[in-house]
Protein backbone atom coordinates (compact mmCIF):
# COMPACT_ATOMS: atom_id res chain seq x y z
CA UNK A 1 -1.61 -1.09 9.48
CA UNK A 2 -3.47 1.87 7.28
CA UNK A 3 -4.60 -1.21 4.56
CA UNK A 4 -5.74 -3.06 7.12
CA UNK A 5 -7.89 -1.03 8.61
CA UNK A 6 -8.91 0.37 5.16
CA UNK A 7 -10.32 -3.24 4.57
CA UNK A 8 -12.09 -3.15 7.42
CA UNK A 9 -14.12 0.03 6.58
CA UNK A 10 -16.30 0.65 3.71
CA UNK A 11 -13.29 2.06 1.46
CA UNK A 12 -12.30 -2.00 1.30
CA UNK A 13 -11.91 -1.61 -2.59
CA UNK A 14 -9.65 0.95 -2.14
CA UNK A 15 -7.27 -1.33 -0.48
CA UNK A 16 -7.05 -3.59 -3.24
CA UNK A 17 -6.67 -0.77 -5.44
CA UNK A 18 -3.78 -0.24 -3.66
CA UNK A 19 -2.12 -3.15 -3.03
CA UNK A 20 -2.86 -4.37 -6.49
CA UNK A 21 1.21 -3.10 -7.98
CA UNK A 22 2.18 -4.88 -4.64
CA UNK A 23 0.81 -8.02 -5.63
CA UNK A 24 2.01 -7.67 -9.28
CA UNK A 25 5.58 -7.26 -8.78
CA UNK A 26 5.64 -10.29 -6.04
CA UNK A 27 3.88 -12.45 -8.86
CA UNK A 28 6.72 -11.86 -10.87
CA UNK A 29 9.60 -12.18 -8.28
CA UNK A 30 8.32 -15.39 -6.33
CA UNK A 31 8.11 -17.47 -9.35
CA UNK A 32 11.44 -16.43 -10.53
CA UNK A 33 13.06 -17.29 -7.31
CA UNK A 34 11.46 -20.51 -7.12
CA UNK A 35 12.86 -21.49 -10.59
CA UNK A 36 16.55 -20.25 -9.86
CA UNK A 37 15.92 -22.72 -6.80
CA UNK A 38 14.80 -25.29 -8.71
CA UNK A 39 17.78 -24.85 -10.92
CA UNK A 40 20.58 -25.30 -8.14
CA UNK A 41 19.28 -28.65 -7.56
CA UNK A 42 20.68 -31.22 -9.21
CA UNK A 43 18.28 -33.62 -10.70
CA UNK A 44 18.95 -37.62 -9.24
């Protein structure tokens, strides 16, 4: 709730600041879930 209404208000950089390592690490992990899915299937 606290970066949401930080977006709304003039601070709104400050909420990207701060979800920015947020967004990095689930860059990293939903990609490497979708490939270990893509894995299990087997190809027809």
């Amino acid at each position: 709730m606290h970066m949401g209404m930080t977006a709304m208000s003039e601070k709104v950089l400050d909420a990207f600041a701060v979800a920015h390592p947020f967004l990095d690490v689930t860059g990293d992990v939903v990609p490497a879930w979708l490939n270990c899915g893509g894995l299990s299937r087997p190809e027809p």
